[in-house]
Protein backbone atom coordinates (compact mmCIF):
# COMPACT_ATOMS: atom_id res chain seq x y z
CA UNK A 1 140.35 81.99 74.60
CA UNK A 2 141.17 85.95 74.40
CA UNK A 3 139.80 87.22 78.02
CA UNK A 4 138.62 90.77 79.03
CA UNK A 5 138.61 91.32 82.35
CA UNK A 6 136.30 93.72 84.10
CA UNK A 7 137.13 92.73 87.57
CA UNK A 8 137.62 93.80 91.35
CA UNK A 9 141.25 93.30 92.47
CA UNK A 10 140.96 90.77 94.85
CA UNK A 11 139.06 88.50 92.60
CA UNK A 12 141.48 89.54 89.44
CA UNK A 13 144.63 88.31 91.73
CA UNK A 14 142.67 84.90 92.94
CA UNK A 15 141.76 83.85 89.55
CA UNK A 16 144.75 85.65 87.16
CA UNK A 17 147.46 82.32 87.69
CA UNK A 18 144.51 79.73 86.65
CA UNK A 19 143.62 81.33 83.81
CA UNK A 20 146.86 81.58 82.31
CA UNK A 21 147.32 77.91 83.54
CA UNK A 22 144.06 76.58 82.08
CA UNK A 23 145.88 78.25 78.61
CA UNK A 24 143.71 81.45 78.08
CA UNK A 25 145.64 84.80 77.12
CA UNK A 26 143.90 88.02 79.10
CA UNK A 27 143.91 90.91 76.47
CA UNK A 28 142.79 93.46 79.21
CA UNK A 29 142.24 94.37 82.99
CA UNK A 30 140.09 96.90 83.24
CA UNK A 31 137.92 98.25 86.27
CA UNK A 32 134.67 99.76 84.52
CA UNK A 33 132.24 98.93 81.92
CA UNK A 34 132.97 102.07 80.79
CA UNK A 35 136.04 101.74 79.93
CA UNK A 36 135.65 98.31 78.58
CA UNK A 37 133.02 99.84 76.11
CA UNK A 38 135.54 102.73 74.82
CA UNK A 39 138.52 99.55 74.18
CA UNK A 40 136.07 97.21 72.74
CA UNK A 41 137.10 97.96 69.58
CA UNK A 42 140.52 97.96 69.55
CA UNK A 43 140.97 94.43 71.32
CA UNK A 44 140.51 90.97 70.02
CA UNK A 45 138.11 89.11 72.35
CA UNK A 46 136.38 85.90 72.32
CA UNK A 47 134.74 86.27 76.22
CA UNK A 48 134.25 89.60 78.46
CA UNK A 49 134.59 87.84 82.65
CA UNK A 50 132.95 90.66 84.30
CA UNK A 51 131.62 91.53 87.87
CA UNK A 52 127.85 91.64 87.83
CA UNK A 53 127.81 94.94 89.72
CA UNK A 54 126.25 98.18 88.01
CA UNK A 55 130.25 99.44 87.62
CA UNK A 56 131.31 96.77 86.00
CA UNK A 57 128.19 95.41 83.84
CA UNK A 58 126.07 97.89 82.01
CA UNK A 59 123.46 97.78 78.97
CA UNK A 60 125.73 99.59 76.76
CA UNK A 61 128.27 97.48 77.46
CA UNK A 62 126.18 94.27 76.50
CA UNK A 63 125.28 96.44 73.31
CA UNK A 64 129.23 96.42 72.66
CA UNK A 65 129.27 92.93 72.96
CA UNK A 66 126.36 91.70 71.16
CA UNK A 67 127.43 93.69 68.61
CA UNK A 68 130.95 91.90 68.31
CA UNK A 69 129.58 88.36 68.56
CA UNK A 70 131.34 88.27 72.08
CA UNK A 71 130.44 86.57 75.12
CA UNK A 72 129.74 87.73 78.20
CA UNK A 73 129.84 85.97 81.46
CA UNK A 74 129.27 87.49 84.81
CA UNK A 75 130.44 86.90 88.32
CA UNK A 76 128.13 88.05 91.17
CA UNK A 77 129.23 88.59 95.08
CA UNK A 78 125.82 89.94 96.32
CA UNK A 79 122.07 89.14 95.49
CA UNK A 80 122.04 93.07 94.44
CA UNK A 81 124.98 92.54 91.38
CA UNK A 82 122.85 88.57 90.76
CA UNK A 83 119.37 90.38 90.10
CA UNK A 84 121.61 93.36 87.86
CA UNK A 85 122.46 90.87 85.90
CA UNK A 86 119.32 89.23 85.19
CA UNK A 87 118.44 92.47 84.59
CA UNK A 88 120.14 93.17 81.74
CA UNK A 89 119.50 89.46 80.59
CA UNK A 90 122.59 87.82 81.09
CA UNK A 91 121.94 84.27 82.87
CA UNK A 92 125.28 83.34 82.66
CA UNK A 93 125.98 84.47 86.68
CA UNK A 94 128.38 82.46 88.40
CA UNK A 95 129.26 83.07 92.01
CA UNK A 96 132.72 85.20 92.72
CA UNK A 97 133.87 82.98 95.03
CA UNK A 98 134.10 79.91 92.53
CA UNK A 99 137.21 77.92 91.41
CA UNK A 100 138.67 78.47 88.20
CA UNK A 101 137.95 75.54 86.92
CA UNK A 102 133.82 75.72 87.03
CA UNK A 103 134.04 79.15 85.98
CA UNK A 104 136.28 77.83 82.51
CA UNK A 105 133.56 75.58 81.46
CA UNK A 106 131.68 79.03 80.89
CA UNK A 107 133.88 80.73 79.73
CA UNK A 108 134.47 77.43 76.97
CA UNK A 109 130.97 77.65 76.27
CA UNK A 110 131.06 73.42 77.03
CA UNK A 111 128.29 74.21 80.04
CA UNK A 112 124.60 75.35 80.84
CA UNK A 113 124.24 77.10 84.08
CA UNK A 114 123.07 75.08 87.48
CA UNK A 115 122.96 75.17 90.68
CA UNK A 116 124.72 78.16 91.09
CA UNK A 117 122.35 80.96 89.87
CA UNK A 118 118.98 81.42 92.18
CA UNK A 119 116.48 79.51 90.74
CA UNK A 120 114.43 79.82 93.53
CA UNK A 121 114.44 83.51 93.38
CA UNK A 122 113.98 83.40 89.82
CA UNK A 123 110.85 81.81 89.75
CA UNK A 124 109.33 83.80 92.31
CA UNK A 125 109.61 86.87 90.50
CA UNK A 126 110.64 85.99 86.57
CA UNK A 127 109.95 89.20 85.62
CA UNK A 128 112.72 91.34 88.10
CA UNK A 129 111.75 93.44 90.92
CA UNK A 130 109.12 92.25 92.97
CA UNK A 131 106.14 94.77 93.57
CA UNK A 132 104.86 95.25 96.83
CA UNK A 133 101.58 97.26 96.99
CA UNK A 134 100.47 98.61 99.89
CA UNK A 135 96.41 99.06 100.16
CA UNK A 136 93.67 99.88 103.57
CA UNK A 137 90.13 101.18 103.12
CA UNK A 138 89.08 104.69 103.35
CA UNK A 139 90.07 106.09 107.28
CA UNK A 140 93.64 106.96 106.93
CA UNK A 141 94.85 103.50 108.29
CA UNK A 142 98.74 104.23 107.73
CA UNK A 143 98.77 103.36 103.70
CA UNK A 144 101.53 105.63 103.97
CA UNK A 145 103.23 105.87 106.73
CA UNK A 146 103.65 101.78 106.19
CA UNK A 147 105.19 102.00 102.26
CA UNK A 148 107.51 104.46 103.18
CA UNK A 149 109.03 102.73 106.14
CA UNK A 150 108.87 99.02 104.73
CA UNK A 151 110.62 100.94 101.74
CA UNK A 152 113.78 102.19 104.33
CA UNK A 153 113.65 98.56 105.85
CA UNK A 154 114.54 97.41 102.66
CA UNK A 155 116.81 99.31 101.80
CA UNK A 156 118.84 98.97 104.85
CA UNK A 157 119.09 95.70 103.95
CA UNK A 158 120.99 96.27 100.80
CA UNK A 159 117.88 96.28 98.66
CA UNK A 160 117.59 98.72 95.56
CA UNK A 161 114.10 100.13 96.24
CA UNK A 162 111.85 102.21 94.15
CA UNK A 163 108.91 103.75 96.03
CA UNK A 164 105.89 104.69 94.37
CA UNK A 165 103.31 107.01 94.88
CA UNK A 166 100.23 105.57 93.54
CA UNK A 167 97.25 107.34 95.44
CA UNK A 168 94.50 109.10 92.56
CA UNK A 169 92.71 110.24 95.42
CA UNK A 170 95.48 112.26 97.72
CA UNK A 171 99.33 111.13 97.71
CA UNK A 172 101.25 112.43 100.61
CA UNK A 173 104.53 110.52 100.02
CA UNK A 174 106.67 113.29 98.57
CA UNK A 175 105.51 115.70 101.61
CA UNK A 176 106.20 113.08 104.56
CA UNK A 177 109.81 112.98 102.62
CA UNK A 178 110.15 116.56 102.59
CA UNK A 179 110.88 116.24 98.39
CA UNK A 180 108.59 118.54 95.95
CA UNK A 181 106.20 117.78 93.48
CA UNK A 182 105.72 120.01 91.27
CA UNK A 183 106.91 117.27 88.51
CA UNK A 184 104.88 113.88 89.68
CA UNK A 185 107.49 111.46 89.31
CA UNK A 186 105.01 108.70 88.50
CA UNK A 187 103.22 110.59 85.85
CA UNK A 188 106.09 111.22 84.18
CA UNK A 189 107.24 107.89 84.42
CA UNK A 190 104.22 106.43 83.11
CA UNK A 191 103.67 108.95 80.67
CA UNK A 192 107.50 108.06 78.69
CA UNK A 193 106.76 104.68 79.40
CA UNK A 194 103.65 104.90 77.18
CA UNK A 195 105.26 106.64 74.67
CA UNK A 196 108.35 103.90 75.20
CA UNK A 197 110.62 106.91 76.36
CA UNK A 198 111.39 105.91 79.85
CA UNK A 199 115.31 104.21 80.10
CA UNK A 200 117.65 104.37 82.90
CA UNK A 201 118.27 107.65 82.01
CA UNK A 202 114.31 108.88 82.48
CA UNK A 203 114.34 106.90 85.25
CA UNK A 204 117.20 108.53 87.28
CA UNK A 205 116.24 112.38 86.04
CA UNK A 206 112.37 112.04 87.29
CA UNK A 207 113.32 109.83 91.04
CA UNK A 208 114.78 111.73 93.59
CA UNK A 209 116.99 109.66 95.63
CA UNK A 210 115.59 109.83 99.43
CA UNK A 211 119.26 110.27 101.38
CA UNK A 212 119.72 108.05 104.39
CA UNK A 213 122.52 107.00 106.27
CA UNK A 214 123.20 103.40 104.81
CA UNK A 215 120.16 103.14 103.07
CA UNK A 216 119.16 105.08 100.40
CA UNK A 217 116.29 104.42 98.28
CA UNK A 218 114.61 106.05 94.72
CA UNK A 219 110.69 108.06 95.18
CA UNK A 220 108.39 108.68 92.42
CA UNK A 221 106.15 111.28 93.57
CA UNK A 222 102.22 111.24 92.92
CA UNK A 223 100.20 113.73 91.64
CA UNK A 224 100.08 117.32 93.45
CA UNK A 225 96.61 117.69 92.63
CA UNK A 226 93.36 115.10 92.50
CA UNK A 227 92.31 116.43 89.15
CA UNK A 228 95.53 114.88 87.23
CA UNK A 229 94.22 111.27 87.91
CA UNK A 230 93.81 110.73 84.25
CA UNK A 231 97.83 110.58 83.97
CA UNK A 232 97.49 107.38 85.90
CA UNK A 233 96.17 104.94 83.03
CA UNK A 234 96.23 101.42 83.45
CA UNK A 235 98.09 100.17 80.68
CA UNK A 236 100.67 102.96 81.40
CA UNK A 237 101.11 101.47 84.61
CA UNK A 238 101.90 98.24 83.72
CA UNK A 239 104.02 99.81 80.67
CA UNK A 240 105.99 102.01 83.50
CA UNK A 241 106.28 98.95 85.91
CA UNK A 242 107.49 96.81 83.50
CA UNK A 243 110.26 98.86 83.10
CA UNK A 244 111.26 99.46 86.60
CA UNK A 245 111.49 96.00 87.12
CA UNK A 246 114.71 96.16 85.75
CA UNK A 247 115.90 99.00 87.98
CA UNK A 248 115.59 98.13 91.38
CA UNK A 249 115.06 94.73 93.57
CA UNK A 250 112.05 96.13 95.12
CA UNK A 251 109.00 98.05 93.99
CA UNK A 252 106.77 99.58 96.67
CA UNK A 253 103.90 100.99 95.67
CA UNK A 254 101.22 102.87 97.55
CA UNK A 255 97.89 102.42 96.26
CA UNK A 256 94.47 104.35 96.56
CA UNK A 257 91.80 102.94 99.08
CA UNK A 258 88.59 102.80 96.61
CA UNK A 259 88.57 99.50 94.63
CA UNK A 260 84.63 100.17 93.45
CA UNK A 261 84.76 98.70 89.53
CA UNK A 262 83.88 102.77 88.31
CA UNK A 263 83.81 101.69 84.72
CA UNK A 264 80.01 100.81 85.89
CA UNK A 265 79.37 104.98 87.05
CA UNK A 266 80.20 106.04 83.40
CA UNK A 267 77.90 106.36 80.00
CA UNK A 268 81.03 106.29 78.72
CA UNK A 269 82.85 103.13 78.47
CA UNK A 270 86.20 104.21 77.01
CA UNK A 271 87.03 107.55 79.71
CA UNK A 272 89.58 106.85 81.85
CA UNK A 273 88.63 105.14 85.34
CA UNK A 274 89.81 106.72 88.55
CA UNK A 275 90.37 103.57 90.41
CA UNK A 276 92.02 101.71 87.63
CA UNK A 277 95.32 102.85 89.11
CA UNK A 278 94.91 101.06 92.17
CA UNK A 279 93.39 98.03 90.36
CA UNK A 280 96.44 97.70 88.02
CA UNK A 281 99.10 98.08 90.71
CA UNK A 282 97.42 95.55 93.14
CA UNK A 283 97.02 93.17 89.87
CA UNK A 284 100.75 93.97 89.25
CA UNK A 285 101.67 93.24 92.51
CA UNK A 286 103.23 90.01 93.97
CA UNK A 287 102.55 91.13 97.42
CA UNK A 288 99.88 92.81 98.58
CA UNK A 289 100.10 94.60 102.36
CA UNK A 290 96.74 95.14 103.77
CA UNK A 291 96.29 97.69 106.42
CA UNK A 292 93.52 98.32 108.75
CA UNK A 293 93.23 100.34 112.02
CA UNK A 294 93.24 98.57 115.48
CA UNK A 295 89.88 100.68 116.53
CA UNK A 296 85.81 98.97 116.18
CA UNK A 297 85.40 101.49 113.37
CA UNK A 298 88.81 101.54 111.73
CA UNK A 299 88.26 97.20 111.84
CA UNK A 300 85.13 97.31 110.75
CA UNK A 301 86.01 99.05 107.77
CA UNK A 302 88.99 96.61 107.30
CA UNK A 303 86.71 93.61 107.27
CA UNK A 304 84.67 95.30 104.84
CA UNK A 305 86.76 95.90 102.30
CA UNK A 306 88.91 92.87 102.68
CA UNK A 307 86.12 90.65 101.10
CA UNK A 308 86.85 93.30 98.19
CA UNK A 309 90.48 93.25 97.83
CA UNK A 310 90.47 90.05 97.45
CA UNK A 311 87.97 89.75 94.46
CA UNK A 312 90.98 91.77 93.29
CA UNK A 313 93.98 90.02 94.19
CA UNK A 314 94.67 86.27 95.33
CA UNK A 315 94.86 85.16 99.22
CA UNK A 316 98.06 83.64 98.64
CA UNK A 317 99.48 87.33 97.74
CA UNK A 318 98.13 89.43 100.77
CA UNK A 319 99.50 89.79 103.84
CA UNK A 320 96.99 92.10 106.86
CA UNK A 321 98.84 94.44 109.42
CA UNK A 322 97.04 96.08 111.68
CA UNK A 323 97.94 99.40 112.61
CA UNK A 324 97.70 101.37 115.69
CA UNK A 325 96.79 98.61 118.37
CA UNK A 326 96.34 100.20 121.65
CA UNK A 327 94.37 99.31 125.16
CA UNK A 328 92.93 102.89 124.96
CA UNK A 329 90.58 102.09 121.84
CA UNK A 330 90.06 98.78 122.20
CA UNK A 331 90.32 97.52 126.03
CA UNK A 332 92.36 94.57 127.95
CA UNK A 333 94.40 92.23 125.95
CA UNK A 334 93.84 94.52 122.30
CA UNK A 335 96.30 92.73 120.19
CA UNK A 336 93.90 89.16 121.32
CA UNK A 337 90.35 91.20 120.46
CA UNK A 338 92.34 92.20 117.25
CA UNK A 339 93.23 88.76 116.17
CA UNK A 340 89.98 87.27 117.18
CA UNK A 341 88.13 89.54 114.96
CA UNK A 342 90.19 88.95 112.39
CA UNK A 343 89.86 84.98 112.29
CA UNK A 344 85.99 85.53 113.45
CA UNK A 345 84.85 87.47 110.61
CA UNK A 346 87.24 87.28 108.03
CA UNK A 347 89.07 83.81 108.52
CA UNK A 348 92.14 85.53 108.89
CA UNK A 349 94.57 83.35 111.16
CA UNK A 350 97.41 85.41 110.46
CA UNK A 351 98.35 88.89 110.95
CA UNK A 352 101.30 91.40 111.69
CA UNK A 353 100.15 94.25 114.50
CA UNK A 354 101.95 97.15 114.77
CA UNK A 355 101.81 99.10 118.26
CA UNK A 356 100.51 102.54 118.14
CA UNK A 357 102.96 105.03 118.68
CA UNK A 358 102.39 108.54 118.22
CA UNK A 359 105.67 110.61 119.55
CA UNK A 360 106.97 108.30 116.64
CA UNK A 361 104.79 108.80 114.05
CA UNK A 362 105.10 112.44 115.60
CA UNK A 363 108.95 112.65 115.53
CA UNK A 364 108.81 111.44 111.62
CA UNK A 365 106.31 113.68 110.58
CA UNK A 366 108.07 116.58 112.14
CA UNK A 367 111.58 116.09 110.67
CA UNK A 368 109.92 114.64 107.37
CA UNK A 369 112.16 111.78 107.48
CA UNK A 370 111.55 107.62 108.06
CA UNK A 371 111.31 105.65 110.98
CA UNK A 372 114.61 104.50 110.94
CA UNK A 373 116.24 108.21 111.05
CA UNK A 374 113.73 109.69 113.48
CA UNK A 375 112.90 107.06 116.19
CA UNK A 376 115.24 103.85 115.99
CA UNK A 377 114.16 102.50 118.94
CA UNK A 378 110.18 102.83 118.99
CA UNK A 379 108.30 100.13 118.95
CA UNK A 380 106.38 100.95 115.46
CA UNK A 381 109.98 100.75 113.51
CA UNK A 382 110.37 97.49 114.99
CA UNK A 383 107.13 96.24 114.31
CA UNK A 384 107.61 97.24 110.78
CA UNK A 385 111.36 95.86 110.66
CA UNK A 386 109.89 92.26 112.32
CA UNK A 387 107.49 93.00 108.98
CA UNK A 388 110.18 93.09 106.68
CA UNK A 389 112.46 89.98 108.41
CA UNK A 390 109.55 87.45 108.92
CA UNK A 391 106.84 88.45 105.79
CA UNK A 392 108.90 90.33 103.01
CA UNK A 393 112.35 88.75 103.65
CA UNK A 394 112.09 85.67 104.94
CA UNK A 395 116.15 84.29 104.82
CA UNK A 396 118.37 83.78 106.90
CA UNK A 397 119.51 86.34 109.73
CA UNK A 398 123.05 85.77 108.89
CA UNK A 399 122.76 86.94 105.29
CA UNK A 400 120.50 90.13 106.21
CA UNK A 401 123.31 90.82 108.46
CA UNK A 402 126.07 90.94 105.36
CA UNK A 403 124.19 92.55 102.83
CA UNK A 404 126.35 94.57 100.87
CA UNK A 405 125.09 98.61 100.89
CA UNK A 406 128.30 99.94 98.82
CA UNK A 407 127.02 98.92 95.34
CA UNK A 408 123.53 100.60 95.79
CA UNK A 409 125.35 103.80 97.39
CA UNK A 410 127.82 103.91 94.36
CA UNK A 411 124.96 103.31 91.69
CA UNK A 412 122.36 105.95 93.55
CA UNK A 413 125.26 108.37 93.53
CA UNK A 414 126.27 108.10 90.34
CA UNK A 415 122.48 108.73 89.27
């Protein structure tokens, strides 16, 4: 077999002696897709053995490819460069770390891939990304304060995140960023997408990249204004999530509190519906956060409109957090009377409560950045970082601890 390689050095060095061994010639050692693309076609190739990072494996480079009648397989380091590939629908994703002589039955074309890709994973979420909404009934429970700072948490894990603005009733993600929206991201995203404009491209031009230290992460704005809700259609939605799916690891998505069926207030059956984008994001959604505030009204409320959500969404997908539990509202022990109301009224036996903590929510506001940047050490990040570990991420501590961040850096950056 004629190899090209698109490979990082140290793997290149490990593998170079076995493939000449195993009797396969290497035409080319290159380190981009880039410049594998611009070569293509003035090499012979029968298979391109490529890193599954966004440097080294690209759409246009699969174009190349598929255009050639050559095959691609792809070796991944990180679950980042493993879901890139997917991605771009290659399944052919072997670990980098294999021997020679499991990746050559690829490479051959004599095997059919196993144990080695994430099938787990895979099956969770078959479509890409997973969506996250995050939804709480009308009382400003912390809709947002929550998706932007579960969106940071995941980031600093090595996640590729895309946060959403969702709210047809009054977004306030771009301004607790400090970004402008004059341009709605998400409008414009879901506008291309129903017009089947939006590409990678689109997609990098109408997300500002939020900068953090280790952790960056992409925003789509909401609307500026109430009046726009309109741009927010349904099947747009699920047009424009369907395609950011294949962007990012994680889609967070903060979602309007009103889940009345408004179709029913209209003579007119076929104008657009002001909580239909809310409806199609929690319907989109594989997880659903739930937030309610730790006071008699701000739980009342919660309990409420719970039995709504879920005429909405499945049990199995929602997750409550309570926000805001203090003494001062609700008396001695107020993370037990929170919990007991919850499994009295509701039959909810499992929660996450999140202390109140205003010089952090303070401190945030202030310097318009997260959690993470402005208070480390409060109690409220943690809460929301125990969130993240135990609900959202449940694997082990080890690997959270060696996520790689350097691919997502060099991809945001190059956007």
């Amino acid at each position: 077999m004629r190899l090209l390689l698109i490979l990082d050095h140290a793997t290149e060095d490990r593998l170079l002696a076995d493939i000449v061994e195993y009797g396969h010639t290497v035409v080319a050692r290159l380190l981009s897709s880039r410049e594998a693309e611009a070569r293509l076609p003035d090499l012979e190739v029968d298979v391109v053995l490529a890193g599954a990072g966004r440097s080294t494996l690209s759409a246009d480079l699969l174009r190349a490819t598929d255009s050639r009648g050559i095959r691609v397989v792809a070796l991944a380091s990180t679950d980042l460069d493993r879901h890139h590939a997917r991605s771009l629908g290659i399944h052919e994703v072997l670990e980098a770390d294999v021997a020679w002589g499991e990746i050559d039955a690829f490479v051959g074309g004599s095997a059919v891939l196993g144990a080695r890709v994430d099938e787990t994973a895979e099956a969770a979420h078959p479509r890409g990304a997973r969506v996250i909404a995050v939804w709480g009934p009308a009382g400003a429970p912390g809709r947002t304060t929550l998706s932007i700072n579960v969106a940071a948490e995941l980031a600093a894990r090595g996640r590729d995140v895309v946060l959403i603005d969702a709210d047809t009733y009054g977004g306030a993600i771009a301004p607790a960023l400090g970004l402008l929206d004059e341009a709605p991201g998400f409008a414009s995203a879901c506008r291309l997408a129903g017009s089947g404009s939006l590409d990678r491209a689109e997609f990098d031009r109408i997300a500002p990249v939020y900068s953090a230290a280790g952790a960056p992460f992409r925003v789509l704005t909401g609307i500026p204004t109430s009046r726009r809700w309109p741009e927010l259609a349904p099947d747009r939605i699920d047009a424009a999530i369907e395609v950011l799916r294949t962007v990012a690891t994680d889609i967070v998505i903060d979602v309007g509190f009103n889940l009345e069926a408004d179709d029913e207030l209209s003579s007119d059956l076929f104008s657009p519906r002001r909580n239909a984008a809310t409806a199609a994001s929690l319907r989109l959604a594989d997880d659903v956060l739930a937030v309610g505030l730790a006071d008699p009204i701000g739980l009342a409320r919660f309990l409420r409109a719970h039995v709504d959500l879920l005429d909405v969404v499945s049990t199995s997908r929602v997750h409550v957090v309570i926000n805001r539990v203090r003494g001062s509202a609700l008396g001695i022990d107020a993370a037990g009377q929170v919990r007991q109301s919850l499994r009295r009224f509701a039959g909810i036996e499992t929660a996450t409560l999140l202390p109140h903590d205003q010089r952090a929510s303070d401190a945030a506001i202030l310097l318009a950045r997260t959690l993470r940047e402005a208070a480390p050490r409060s109690g409220l990040r943690a809460g929301i970082r125990g969130l993240v570990d135990t609900v959202l991420l449940p694997i082990a501590a080890d690997d959270l601890a060696v996520r790689p961040r350097r691919a997502l850096r060099r991809s945001l950056a190059a956007g």
